[in-house]
Protein backbone atom coordinates (compact mmCIF):
# COMPACT_ATOMS: atom_id res chain seq x y z
CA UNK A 1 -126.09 -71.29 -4.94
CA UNK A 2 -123.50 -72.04 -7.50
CA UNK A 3 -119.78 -71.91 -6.40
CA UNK A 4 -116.55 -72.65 -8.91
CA UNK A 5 -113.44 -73.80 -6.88
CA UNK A 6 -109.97 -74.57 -8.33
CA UNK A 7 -108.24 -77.65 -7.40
CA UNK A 8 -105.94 -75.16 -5.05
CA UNK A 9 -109.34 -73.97 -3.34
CA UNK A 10 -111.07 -70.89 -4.39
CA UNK A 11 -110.28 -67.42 -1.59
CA UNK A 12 -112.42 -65.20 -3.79
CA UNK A 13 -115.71 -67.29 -3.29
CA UNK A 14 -116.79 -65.71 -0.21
CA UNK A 15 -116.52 -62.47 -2.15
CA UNK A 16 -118.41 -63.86 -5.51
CA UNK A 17 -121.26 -64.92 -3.25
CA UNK A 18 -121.76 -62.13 -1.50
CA UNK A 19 -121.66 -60.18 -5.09
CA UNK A 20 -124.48 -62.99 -6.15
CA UNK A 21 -126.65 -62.57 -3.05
CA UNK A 22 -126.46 -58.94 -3.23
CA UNK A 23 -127.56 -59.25 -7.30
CA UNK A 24 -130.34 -61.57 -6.48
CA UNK A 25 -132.11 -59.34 -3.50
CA UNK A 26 -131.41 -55.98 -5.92
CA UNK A 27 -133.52 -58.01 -8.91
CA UNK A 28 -136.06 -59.44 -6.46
CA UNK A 29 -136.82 -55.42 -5.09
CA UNK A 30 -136.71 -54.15 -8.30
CA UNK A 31 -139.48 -57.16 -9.30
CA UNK A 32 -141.13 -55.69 -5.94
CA UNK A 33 -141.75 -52.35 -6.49
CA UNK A 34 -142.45 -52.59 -10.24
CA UNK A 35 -145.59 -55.22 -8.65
CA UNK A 36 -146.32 -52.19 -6.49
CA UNK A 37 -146.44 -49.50 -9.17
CA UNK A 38 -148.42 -51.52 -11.29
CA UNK A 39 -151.42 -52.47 -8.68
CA UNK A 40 -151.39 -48.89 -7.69
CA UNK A 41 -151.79 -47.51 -11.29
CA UNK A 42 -154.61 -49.96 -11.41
CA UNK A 43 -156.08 -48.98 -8.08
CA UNK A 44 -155.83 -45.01 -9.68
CA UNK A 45 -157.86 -46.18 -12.95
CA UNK A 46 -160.77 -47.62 -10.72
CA UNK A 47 -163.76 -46.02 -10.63
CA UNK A 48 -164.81 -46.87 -7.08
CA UNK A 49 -167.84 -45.47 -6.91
CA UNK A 50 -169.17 -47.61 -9.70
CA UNK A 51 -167.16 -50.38 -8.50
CA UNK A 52 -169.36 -50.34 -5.21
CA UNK A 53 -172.81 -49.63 -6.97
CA UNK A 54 -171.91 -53.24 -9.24
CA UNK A 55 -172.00 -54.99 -5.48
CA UNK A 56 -174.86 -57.02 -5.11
CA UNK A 57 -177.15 -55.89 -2.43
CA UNK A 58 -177.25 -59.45 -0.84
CA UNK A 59 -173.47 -59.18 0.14
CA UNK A 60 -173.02 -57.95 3.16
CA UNK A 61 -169.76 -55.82 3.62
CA UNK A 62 -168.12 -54.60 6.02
CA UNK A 63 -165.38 -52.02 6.60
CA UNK A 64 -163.07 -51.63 9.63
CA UNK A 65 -161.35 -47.92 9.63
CA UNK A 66 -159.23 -46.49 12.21
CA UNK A 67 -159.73 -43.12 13.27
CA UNK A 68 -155.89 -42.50 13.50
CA UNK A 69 -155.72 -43.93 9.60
CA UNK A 70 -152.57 -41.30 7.99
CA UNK A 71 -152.89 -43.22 4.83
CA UNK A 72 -156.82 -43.63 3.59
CA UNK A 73 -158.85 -40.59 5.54
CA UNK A 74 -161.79 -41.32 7.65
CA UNK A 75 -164.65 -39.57 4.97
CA UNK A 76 -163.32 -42.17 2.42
CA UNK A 77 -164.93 -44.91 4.29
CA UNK A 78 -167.93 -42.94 5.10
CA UNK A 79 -168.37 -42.82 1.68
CA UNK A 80 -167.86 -46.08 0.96
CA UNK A 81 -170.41 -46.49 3.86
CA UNK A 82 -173.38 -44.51 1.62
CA UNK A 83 -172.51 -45.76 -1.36
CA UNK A 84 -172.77 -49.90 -0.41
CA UNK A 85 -176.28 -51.15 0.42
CA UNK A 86 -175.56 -53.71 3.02
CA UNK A 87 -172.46 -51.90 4.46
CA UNK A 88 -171.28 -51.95 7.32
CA UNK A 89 -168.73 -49.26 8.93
CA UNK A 90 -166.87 -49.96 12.39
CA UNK A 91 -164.45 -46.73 13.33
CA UNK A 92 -161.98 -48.41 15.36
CA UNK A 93 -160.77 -45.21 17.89
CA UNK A 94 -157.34 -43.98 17.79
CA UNK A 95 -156.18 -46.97 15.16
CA UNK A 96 -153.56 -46.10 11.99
CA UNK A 97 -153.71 -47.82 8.89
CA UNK A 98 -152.09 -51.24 10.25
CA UNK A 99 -153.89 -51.39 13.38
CA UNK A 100 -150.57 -51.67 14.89
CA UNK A 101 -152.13 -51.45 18.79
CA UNK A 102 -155.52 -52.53 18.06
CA UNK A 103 -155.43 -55.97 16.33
CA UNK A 104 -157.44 -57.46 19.60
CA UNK A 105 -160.17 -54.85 18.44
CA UNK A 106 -160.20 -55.16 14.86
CA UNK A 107 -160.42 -59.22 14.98
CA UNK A 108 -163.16 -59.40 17.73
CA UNK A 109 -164.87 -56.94 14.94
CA UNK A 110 -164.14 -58.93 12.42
CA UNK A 111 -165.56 -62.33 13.98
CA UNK A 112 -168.53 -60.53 15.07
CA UNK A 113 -169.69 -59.66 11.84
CA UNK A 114 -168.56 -63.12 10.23
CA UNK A 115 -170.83 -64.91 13.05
């Protein structure tokens, strides 16, 4: 933080460093979201089908979906499911897309496929 005073004391800085804060979490958002826009117009370009065929068929993979999901639909994974050889699909009941009241569920899947 950078703060100019005048030998009588400065009553403004309180003011200029608000204005500075505020300027520094608008240019770190901004830096956010253009991040965001550019891994999803990358995600969008994928292929994924051919994406999963380049998998080797020694890796095993697997994917954890929650039935609730509102953001990636349940047939997405079952796809995903075909597709990959040595897949892998868990439907985790009544979950959303951040497994925010199953995260005891999806780790005990999670270390029981990794064991």
């Amino acid at each position: 933080m950078c703060a100019i005073t005048t030998e009588e004391g400065d009553s403004e800085q309180p003011q200029r460093e608000a204005r500075w804060s505020a300027s520094r979490n608008w240019f770190k958002r901004s830096r956010e979201r253009r991040d965001q826009r550019f891994s999803l117009m990358e995600r969008l370009e994928t292929d994924m089908h051919e994406a999963c065929l380049k998998i080797d068929k020694q890796v095993r993979v697997l994917t954890v979906h929650g039935s609730g999901d509102k953001v990636v639909p349940v047939p997405d994974a079952e796809e995903f499911a075909k597709i990959i050889p040595n897949h892998k699909l868990e439907i985790v009941k009544k979950a959303d897309h951040g497994y925010t009241k199953h995260q005891t569920q999806l780790v005990s899947t999670v270390l029981e496929f990794i064991k």
